[in-house]
Protein backbone atom coordinates (compact mmCIF):
# COMPACT_ATOMS: atom_id res chain seq x y z
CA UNK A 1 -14.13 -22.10 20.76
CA UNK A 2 -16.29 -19.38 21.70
CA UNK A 3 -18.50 -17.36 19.62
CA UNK A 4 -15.96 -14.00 18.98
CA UNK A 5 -12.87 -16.60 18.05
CA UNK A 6 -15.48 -18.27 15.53
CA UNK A 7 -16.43 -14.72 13.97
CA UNK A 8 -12.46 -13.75 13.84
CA UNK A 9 -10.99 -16.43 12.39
CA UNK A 10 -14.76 -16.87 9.68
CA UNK A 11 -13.51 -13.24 8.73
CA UNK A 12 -10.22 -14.31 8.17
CA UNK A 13 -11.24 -16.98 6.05
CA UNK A 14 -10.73 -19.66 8.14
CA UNK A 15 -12.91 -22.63 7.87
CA UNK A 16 -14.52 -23.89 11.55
CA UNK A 17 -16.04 -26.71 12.54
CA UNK A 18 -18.79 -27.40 14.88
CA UNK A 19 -17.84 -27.97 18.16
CA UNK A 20 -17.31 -31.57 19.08
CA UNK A 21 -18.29 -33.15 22.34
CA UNK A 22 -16.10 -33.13 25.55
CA UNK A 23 -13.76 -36.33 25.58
CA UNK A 24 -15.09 -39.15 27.85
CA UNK A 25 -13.30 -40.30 30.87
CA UNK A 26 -11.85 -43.85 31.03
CA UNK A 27 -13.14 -44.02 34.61
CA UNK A 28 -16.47 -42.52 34.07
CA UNK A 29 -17.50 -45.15 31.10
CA UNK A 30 -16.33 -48.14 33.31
CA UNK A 31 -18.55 -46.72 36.07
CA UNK A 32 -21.31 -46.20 33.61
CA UNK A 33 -21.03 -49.99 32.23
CA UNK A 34 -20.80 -51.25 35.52
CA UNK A 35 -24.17 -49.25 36.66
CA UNK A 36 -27.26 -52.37 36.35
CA UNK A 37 -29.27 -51.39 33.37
CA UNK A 38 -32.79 -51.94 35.38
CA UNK A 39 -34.84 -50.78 31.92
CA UNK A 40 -33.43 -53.02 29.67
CA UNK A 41 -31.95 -55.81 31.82
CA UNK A 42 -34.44 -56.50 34.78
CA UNK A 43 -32.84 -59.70 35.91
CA UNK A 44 -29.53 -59.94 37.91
CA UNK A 45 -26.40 -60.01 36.19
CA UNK A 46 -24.60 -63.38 34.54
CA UNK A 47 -22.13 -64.72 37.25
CA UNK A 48 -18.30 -63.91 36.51
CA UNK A 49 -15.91 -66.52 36.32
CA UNK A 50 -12.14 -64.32 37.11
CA UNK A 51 -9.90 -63.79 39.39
CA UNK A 52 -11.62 -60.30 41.24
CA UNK A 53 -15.25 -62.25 41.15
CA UNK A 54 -13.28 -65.35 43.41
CA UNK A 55 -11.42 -62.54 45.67
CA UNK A 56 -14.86 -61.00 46.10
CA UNK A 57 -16.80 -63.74 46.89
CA UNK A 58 -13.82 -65.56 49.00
CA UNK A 59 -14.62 -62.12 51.20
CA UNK A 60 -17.70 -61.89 51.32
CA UNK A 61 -17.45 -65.87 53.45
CA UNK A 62 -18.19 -68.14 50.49
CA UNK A 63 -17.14 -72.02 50.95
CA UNK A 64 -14.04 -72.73 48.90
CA UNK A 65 -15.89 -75.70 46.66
CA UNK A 66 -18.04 -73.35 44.88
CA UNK A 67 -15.53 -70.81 43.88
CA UNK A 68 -13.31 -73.36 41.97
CA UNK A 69 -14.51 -76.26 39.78
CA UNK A 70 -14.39 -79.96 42.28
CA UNK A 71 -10.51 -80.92 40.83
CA UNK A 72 -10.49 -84.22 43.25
CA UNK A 73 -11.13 -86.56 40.49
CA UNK A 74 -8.62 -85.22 38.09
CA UNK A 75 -5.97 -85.23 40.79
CA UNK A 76 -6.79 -88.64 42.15
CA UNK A 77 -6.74 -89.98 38.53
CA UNK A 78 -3.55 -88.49 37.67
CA UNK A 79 -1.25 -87.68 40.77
CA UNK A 80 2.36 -88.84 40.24
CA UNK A 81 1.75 -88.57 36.34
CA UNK A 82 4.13 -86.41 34.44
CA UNK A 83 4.85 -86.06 30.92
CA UNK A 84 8.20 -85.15 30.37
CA UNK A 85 9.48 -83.17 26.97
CA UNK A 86 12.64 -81.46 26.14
CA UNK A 87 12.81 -78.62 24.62
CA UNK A 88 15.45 -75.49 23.41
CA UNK A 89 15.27 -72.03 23.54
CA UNK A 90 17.59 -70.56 20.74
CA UNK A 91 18.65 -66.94 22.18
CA UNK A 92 21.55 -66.34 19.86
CA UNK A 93 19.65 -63.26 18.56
CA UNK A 94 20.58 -61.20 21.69
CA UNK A 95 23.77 -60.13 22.84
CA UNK A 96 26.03 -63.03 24.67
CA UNK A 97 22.75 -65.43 23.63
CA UNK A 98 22.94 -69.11 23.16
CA UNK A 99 21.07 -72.43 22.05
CA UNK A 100 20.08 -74.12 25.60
CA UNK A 101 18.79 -77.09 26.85
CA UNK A 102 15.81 -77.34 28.70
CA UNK A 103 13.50 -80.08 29.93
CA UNK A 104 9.61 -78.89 30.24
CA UNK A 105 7.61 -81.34 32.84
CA UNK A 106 3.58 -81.35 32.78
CA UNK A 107 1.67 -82.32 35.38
CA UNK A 108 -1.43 -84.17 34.18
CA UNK A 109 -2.86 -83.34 38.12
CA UNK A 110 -3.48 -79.77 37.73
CA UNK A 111 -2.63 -79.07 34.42
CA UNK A 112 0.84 -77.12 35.81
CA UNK A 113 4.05 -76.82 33.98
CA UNK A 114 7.91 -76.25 34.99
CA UNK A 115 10.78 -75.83 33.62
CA UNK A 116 14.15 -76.95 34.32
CA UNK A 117 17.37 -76.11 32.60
CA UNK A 118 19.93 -78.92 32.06
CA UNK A 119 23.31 -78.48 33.34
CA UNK A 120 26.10 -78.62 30.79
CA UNK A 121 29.55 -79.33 31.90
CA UNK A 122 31.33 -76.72 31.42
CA UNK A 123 28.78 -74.51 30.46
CA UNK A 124 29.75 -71.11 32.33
CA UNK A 125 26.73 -71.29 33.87
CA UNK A 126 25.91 -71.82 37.77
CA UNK A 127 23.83 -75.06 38.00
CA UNK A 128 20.27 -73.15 39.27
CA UNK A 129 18.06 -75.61 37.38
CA UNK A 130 14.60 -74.24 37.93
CA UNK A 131 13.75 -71.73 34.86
CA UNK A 132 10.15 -71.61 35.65
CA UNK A 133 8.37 -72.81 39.30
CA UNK A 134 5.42 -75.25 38.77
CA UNK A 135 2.22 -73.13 37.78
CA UNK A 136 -0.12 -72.65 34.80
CA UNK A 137 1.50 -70.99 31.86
CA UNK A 138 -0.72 -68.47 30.08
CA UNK A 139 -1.04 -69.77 26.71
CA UNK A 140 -0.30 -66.06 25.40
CA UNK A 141 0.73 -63.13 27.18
CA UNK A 142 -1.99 -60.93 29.40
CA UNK A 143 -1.94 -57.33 28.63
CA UNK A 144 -3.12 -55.26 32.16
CA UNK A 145 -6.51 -53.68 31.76
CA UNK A 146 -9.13 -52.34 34.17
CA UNK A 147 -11.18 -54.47 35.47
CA UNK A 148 -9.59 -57.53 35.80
CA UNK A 149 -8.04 -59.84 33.31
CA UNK A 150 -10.87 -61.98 33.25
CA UNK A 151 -10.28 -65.97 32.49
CA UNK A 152 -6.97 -66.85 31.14
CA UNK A 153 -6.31 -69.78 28.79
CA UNK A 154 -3.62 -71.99 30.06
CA UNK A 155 -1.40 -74.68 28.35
CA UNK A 156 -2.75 -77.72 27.99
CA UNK A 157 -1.41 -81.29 27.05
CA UNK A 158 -2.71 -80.45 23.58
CA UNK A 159 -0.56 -77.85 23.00
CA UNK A 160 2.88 -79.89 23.79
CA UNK A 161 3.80 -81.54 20.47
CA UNK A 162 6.96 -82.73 18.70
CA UNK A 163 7.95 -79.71 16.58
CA UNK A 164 6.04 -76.96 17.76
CA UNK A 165 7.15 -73.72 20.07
CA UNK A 166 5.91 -73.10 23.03
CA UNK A 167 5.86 -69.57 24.32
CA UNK A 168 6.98 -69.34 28.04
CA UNK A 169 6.45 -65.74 29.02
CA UNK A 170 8.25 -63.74 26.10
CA UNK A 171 10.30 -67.12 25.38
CA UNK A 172 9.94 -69.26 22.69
CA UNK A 173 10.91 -72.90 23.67
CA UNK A 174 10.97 -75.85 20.45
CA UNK A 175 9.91 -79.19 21.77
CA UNK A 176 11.91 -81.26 19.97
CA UNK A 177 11.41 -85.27 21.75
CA UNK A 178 9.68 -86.64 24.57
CA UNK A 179 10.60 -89.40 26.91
CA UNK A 180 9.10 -93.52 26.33
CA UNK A 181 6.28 -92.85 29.49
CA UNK A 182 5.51 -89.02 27.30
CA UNK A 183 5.20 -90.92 23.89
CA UNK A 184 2.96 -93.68 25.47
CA UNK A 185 0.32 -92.17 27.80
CA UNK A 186 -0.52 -89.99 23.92
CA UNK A 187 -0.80 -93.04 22.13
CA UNK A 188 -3.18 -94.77 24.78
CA UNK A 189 -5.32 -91.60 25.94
CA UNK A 190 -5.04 -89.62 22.84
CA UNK A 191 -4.69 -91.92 20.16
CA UNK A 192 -1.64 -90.34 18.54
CA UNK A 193 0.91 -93.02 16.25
CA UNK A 194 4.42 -92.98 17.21
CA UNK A 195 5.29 -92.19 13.46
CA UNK A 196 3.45 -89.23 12.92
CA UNK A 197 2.85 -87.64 16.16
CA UNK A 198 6.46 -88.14 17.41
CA UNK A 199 8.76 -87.17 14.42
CA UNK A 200 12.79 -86.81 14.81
CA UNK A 201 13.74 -83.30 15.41
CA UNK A 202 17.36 -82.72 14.28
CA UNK A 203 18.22 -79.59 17.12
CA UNK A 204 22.04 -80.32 17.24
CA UNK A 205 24.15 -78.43 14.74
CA UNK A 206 27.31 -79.24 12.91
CA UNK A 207 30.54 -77.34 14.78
CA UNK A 208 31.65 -74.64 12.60
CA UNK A 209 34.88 -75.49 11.16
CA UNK A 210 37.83 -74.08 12.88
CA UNK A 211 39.72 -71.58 10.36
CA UNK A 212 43.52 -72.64 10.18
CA UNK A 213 45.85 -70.81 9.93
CA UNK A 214 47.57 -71.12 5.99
CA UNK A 215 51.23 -71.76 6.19
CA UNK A 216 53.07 -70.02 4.31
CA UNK A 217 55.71 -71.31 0.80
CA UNK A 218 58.78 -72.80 2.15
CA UNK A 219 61.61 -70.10 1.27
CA UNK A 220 64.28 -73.14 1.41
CA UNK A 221 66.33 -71.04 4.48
CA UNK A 222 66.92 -73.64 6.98
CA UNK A 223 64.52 -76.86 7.85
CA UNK A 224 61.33 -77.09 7.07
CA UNK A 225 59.88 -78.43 10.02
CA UNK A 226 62.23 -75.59 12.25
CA UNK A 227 61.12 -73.16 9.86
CA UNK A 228 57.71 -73.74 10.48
CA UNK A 229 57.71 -72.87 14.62
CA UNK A 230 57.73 -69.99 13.56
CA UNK A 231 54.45 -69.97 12.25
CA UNK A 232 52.74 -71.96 14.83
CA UNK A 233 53.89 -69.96 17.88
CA UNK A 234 55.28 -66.89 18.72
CA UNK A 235 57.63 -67.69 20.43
CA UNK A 236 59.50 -70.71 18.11
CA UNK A 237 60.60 -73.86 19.76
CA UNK A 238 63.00 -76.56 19.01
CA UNK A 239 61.51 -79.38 17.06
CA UNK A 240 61.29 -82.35 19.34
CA UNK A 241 63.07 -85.30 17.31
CA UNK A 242 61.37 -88.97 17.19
CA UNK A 243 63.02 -90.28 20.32
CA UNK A 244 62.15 -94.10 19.20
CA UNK A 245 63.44 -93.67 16.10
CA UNK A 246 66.93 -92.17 17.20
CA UNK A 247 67.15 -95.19 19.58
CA UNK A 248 66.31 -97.60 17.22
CA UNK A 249 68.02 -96.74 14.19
CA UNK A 250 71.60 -94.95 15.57
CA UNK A 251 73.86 -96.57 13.78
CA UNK A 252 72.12 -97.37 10.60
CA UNK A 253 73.38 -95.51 7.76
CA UNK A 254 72.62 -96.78 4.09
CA UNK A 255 74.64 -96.25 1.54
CA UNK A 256 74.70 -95.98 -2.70
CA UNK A 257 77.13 -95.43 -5.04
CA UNK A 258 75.90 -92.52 -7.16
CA UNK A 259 76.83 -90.60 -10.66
CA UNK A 260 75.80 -87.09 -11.95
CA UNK A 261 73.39 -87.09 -14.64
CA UNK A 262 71.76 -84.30 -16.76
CA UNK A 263 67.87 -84.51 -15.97
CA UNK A 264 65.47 -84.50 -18.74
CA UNK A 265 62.61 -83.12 -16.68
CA UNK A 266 64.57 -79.35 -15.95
CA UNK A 267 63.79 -80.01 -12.68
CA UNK A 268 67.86 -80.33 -11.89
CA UNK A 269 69.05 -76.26 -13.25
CA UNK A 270 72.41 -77.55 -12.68
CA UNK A 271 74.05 -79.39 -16.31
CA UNK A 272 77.00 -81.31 -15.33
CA UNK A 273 79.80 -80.83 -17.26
CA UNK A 274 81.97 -83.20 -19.05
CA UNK A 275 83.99 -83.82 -16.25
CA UNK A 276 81.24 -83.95 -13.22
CA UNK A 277 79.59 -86.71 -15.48
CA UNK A 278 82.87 -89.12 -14.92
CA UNK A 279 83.07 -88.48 -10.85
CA UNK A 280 81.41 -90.56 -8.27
CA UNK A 281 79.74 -90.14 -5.40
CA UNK A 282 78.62 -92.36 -2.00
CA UNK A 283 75.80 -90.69 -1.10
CA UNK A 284 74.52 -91.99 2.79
CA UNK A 285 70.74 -92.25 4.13
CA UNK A 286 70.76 -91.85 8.15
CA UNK A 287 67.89 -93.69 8.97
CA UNK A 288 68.12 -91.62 12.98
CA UNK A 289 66.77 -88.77 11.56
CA UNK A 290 65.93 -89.01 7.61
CA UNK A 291 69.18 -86.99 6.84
CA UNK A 292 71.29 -87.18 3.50
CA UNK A 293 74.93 -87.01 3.27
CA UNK A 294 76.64 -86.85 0.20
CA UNK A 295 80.53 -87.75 -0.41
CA UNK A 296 82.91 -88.29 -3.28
CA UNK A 297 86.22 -90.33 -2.67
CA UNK A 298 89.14 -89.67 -3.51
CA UNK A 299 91.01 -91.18 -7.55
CA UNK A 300 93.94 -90.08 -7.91
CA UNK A 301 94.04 -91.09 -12.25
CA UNK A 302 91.32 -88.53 -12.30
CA UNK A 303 93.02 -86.15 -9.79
CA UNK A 304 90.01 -86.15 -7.74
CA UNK A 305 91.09 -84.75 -3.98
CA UNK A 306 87.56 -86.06 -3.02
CA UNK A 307 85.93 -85.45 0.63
CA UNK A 308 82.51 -84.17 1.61
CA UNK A 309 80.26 -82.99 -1.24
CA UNK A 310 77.28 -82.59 0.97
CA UNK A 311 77.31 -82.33 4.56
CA UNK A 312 74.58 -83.99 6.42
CA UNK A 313 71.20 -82.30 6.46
CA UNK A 314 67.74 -83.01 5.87
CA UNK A 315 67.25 -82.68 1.87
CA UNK A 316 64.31 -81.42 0.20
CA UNK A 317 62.56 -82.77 -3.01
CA UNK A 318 62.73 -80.29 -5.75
CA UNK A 319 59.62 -77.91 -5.35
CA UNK A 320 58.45 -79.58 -2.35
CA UNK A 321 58.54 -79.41 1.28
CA UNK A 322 58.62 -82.95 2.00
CA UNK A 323 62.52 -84.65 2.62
CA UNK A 324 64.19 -87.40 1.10
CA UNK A 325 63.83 -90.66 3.28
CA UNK A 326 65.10 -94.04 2.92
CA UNK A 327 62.47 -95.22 0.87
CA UNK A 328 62.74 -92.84 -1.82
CA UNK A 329 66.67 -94.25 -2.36
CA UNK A 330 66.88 -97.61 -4.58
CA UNK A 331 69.43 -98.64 -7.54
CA UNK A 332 67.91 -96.99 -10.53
CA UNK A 333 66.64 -93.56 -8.69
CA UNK A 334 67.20 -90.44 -9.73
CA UNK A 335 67.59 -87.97 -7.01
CA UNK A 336 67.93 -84.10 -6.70
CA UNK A 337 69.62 -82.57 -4.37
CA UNK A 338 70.53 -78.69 -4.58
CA UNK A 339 69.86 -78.90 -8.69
CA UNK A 340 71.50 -81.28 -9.34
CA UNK A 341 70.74 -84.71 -10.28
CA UNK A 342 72.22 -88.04 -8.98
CA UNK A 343 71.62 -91.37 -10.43
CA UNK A 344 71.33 -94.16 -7.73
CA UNK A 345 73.25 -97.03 -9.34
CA UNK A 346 74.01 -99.46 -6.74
CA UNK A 347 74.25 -100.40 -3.22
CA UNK A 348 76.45 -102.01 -0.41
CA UNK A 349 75.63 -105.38 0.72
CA UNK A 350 74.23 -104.14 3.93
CA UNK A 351 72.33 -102.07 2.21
CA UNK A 352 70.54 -104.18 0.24
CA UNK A 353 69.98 -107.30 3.09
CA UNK A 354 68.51 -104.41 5.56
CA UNK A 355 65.95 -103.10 2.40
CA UNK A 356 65.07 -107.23 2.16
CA UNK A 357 64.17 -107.84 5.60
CA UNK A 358 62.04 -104.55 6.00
CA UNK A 359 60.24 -105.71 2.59
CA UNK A 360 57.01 -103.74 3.24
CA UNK A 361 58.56 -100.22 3.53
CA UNK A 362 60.64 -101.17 0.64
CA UNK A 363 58.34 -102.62 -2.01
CA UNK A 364 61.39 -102.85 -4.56
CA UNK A 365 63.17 -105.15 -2.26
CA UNK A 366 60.56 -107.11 -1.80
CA UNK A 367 60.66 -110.60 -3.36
CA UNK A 368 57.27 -111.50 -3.20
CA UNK A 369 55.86 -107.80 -4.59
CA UNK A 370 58.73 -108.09 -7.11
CA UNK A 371 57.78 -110.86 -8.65
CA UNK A 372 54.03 -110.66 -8.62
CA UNK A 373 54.72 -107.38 -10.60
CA UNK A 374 57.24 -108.29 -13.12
CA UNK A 375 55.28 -111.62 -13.79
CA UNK A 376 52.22 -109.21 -14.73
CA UNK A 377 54.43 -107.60 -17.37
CA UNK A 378 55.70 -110.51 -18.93
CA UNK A 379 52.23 -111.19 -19.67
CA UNK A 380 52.32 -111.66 -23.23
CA UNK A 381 55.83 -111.30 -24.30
CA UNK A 382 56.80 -114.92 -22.65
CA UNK A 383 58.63 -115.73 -25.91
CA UNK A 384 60.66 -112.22 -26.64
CA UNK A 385 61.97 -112.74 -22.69
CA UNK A 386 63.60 -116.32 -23.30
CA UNK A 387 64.98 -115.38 -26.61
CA UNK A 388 66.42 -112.44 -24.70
CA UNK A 389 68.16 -114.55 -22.15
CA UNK A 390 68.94 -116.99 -25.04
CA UNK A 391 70.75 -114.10 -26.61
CA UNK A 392 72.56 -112.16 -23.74
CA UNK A 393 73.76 -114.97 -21.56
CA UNK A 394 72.75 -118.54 -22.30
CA UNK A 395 71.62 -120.57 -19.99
CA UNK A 396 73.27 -118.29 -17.01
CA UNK A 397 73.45 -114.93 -17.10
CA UNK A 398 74.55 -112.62 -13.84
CA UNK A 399 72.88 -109.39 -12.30
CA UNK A 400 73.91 -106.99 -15.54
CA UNK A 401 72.78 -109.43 -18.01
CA UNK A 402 69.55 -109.95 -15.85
CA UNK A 403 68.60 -106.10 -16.11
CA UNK A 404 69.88 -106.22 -19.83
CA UNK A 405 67.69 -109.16 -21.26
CA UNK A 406 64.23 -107.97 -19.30
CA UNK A 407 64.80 -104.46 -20.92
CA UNK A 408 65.41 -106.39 -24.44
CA UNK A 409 62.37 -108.26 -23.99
CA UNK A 410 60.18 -104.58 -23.27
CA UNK A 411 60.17 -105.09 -19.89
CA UNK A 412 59.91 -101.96 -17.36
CA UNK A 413 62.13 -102.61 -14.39
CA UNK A 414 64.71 -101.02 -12.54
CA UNK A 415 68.17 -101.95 -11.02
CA UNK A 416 66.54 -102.56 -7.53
CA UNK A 417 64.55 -105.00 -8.80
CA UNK A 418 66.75 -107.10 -10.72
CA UNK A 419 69.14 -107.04 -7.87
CA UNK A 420 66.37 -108.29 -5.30
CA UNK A 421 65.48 -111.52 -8.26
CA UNK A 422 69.65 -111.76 -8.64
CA UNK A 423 70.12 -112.09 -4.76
CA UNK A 424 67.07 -114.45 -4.13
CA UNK A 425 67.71 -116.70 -6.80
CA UNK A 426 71.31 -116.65 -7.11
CA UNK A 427 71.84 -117.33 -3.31
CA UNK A 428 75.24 -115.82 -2.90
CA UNK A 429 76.43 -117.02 -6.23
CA UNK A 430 78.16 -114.96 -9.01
CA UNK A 431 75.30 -116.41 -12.11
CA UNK A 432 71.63 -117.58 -11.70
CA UNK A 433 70.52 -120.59 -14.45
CA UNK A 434 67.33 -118.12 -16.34
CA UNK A 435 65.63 -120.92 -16.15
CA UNK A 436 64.91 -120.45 -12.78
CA UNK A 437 63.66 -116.54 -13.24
CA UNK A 438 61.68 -118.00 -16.36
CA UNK A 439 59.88 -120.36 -14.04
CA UNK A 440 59.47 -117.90 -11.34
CA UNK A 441 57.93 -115.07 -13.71
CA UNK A 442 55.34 -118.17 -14.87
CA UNK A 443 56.64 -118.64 -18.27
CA UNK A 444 56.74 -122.78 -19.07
CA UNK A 445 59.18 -123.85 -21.20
């Protein structure tokens, strides 16, 4: 400021400072340090090495050989040689970003790299697979300045290893594996190991699981399986039936003879009275479509009209949205349909032969499972069963007695099973000799 502004704002009691010099000019000091120093540097000026020196001198008529280092021998050496890496660039950070693959190639011949992105089917993406052009890739990023930028440091082969990022203008790239030619022109020239220079990178990720929808409780109105089109699509379609099935099993229909029982569990909220506990039922598996059918015939001594007691419908499993099926019906079950509980107690000879001959999806009618089991129980109470037989039947007994002397003797087994032993070993008689289910359960006598 000038002298009067110094004396008025001093009186105002205002504290000045000196005056400070005039700012220098960017262009000025660049001037001044180019001007030759002849006082304190007498001798000519160190040769410079960058790209403005070459332009200069490539003007001024120099031969091409002196501005550049002689590269003939490295390119004779090393023309056709490529080492070959691939490589990632994770851009999920940005908006519409994603984890790509890329394949970086260096060429040992001038030291050049490119880049080329791989293709994936269905990618979205137009297959343009040159990210970068062959050239030297600045090793980091060149701010400009005045003056020139003077020598650059470029990638070399030294930088490229398993593991590390690479920065490829503004982009960082992870080298994660190399190809066999890569992995052995390092171990010959450069003395790397294949176990520690060239560890396994792990770059694919595991999917994210795909959230599913929750279905809902079943509410027991219709089907289960109709009821739940509705919750798949919006607009619900018919559920398409097991075609094979239908063909195969049309007319095969089997059927039990059934009582009402109280159940112990309280899973049944129906208690059958006096007289439901004296009725009878048939009830009928459709093997066509898994559907139950239940019907009570007609007695006229208990003045039962009789007809259908259930129509024919896919039944449910008490708190459950699975259905009754064939193989959950056997003499001895206990089944619940619509609370209330029905006791399985035998079956019709057709029945019984078409549960034999499909043994392995009926286990209980299978002669061979049958036995091994029941011959496992008996372990250890061989004596209690052949007193039981001695004291229920003799030396015959029929299918009743059969049940009644393995459940004397502590044995746990059900109707099925004693009528699959009964059938085998009686073949088609009314009494089988125990002697024979002694032997077959492996108890000598």
């Amino acid at each position: 400021c000038d002298q009067f502004t110094r004396e008025f704002l001093t009186s105002k009691g205002v504290d000045v400072k000196d005056d400070e010099p005039f700012p220098d000019d960017q262009i000025d000091l660049y001037r001044t340090s180019m001007r030759k120093d002849t006082v304190n540097f007498p001798y000519p000026p160190a040769p410079r090495h960058d790209a403005l020196a070459a332009y200069v001198e490539a003007a001024a008529g120099a031969p091409s050989h002196t501005l550049v280092a002689d590269k003939l021998e490295k390119f004779l050496a090393n023309d056709g040689k490529v080492l070959r890496f691939f490589a990632v660039w994770d851009d999920r950070g940005a908006m519409y970003g994603e984890k790509r693959p890329f394949v970086v190639h260096y060429y040992l011949a001038d030291d050049s790299v490119e880049v080329l992105e791989v293709a994936e089917p269905n990618g979205g993406r137009d297959p343009f697979p040159v990210f970068l052009k062959r050239q030297p890739l600045p090793v980091t990023r060149q701010s400009a300045r005045l003056g020139g930028v003077g020598k650059t440091q470029n990638l070399s082969h030294l930088d490229l290893r398993i593991g590390t990022t690479i920065n490829v203008h503004g982009r960082e790239f992870l080298i994660h594996d190399a190809d066999q030619f890569t992995k052995g022109w390092y171990v010959a020239n450069e003395g790397f190991t294949l176990e520690d220079d060239f560890p396994f990178v792990e770059v694919n990720e595991q999917p994210a699981p795909v959230p599913q929808n929750a279905v809902p409780p079943y509410n027991g109105f219709g089907g289960f399986a109709d009821s739940l089109q509705n919750c798949v699509a919006l607009i619900p379609k018919p559920v398409r039936p097991d075609f094979d099935k239908q063909m195969m099993y049309t007319n095969t229909v089997l059927r039990f003879k059934a009582v009402m029982v109280g159940d112990d569990t309280g899973i049944a909220k129906y208690v059958p009275t006096e007289h439901d506990v004296t009725r009878e039922f048939i009830v009928s598996v459709y093997l066509s479509n898994d559907t139950v059918a239940v019907f009570e015939p007609p007695d006229r001594k208990a003045q039962v009209v009789g007809g259908k007691f259930l129509e024919r419908q896919e039944a449910l499993k008490p708190n459950s949205p699975e259905k009754y099926t064939a193989v959950d019906m056997y003499a001895g079950a206990k089944v619940v349909l619509f609370s209330r509980c029905f006791l399985l107690t035998e079956a019709d000879g057709y029945t019984h032969g078409f549960m034999e001959q499909h043994g392995p999806s009926f286990p209980r009618s299978d002669f061979a499972q049958v036995i091994s089991r029941l011959a496992q129980l008996v372990v250890g109470k061989e004596e209690r069963v052949v007193r039981a037989f001695e004291s229920i039947g003799g030396p015959s007994v029929d299918e009743k007695q059969l049940q009644r002397a393995l459940e004397l003797a502590g044995v746990d087994v059900c109707a099925q099973e004693c009528v699959t032993v009964f059938r085998r070993l009686a073949g088609g008689a009314d009494v089988v000799h125990a002697k024979n289910v002694t032997s077959e359960l492996g108890i000598a006598q």
